[in-house]
Protein backbone atom coordinates (compact mmCIF):
# COMPACT_ATOMS: atom_id res chain seq x y z
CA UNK A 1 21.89 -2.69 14.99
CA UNK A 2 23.11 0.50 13.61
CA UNK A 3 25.57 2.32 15.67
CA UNK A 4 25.34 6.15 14.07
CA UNK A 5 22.44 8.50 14.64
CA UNK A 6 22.06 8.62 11.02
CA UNK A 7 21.74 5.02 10.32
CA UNK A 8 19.60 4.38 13.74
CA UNK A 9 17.34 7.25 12.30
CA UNK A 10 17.31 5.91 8.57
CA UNK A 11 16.58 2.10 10.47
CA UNK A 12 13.47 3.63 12.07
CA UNK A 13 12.40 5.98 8.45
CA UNK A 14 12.62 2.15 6.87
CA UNK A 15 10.10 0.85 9.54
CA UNK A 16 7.34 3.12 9.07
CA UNK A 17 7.56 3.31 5.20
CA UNK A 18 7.71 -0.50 5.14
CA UNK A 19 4.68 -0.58 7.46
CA UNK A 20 3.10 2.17 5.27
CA UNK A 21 3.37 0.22 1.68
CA UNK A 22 2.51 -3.53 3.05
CA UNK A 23 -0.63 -1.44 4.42
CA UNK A 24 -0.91 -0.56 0.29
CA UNK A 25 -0.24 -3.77 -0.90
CA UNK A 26 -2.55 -5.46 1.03
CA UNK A 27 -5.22 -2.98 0.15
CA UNK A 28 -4.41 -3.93 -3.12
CA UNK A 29 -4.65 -7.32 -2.77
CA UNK A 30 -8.09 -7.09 -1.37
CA UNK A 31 -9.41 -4.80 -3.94
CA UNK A 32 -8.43 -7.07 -6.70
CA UNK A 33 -10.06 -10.86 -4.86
CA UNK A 34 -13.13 -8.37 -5.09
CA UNK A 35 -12.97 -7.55 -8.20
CA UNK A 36 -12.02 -11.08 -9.65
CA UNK A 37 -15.13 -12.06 -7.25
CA UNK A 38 -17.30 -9.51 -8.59
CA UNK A 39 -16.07 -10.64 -12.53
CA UNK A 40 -17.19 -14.17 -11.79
CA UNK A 41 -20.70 -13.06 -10.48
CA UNK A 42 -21.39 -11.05 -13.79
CA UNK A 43 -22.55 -8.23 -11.95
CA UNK A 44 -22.08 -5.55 -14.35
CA UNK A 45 -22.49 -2.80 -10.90
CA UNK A 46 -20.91 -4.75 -8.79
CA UNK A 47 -18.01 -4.65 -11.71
CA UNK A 48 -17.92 -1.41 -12.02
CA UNK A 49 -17.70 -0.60 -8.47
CA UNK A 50 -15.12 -2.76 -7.67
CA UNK A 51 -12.77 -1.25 -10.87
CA UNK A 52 -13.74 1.89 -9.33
CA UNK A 53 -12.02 0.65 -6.06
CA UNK A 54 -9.03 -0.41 -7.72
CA UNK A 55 -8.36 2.55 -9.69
CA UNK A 56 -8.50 4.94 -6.53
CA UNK A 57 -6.46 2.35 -4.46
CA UNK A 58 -3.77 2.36 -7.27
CA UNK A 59 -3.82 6.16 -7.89
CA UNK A 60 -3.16 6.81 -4.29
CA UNK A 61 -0.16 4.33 -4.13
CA UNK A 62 1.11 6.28 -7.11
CA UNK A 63 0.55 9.36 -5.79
CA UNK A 64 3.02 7.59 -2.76
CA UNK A 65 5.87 6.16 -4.69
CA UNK A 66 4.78 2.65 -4.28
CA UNK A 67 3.85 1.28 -7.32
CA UNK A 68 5.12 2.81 -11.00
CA UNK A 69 2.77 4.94 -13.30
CA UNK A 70 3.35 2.15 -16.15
CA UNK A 71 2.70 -0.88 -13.84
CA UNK A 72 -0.72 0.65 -12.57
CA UNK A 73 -1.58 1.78 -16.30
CA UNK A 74 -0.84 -1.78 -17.67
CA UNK A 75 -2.69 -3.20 -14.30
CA UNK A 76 -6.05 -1.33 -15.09
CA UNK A 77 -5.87 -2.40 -18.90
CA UNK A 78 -5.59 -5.49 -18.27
CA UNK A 79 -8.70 -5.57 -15.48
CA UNK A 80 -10.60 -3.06 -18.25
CA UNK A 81 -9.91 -6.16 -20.61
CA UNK A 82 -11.64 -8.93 -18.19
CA UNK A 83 -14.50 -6.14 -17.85
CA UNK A 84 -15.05 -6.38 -21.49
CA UNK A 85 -14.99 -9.98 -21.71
């Protein structure tokens, strides 16, 4: 355990950010088993709706830091690929 304010305070900045992006991630996660879900159905709304979901779930973890504008723009390529498939 950390012995300085600083560090004690910096321990407990690290919990809630860590708490804040495994909340992302695993929004993530979800959104993209629904997706692959929805791609095996052959839905096309059902498709569309769940890319939908994916792109707002990805712009708001960019908007946060968690994930990098190039690895969300190569992520939703790649899913717009399986769409056209």
């Amino acid at each position: 355990m950390a012995n300085h304010s600083s560090a004690k305070k910096r321990s407990r900045q690290n919990k809630v950010k860590n708490a804040v992006n495994s909340q992302y991630l695993s929004m993530f996660r979800t959104a993209i088993n629904k997706f692959n879900s929805s791609i095996k159905s052959n839905k096309k709304e059902d498709i569309q709706k769940s890319f939908s979901d994916v792109n707002s779930i990805l712009a708001k973890a960019a908007k946060k830091g968690i994930f990098k504008k190039e690895n969300i723009s190569r992520k939703l390529s790649s899913l717009s690929k399986q769409i056209q498939k």
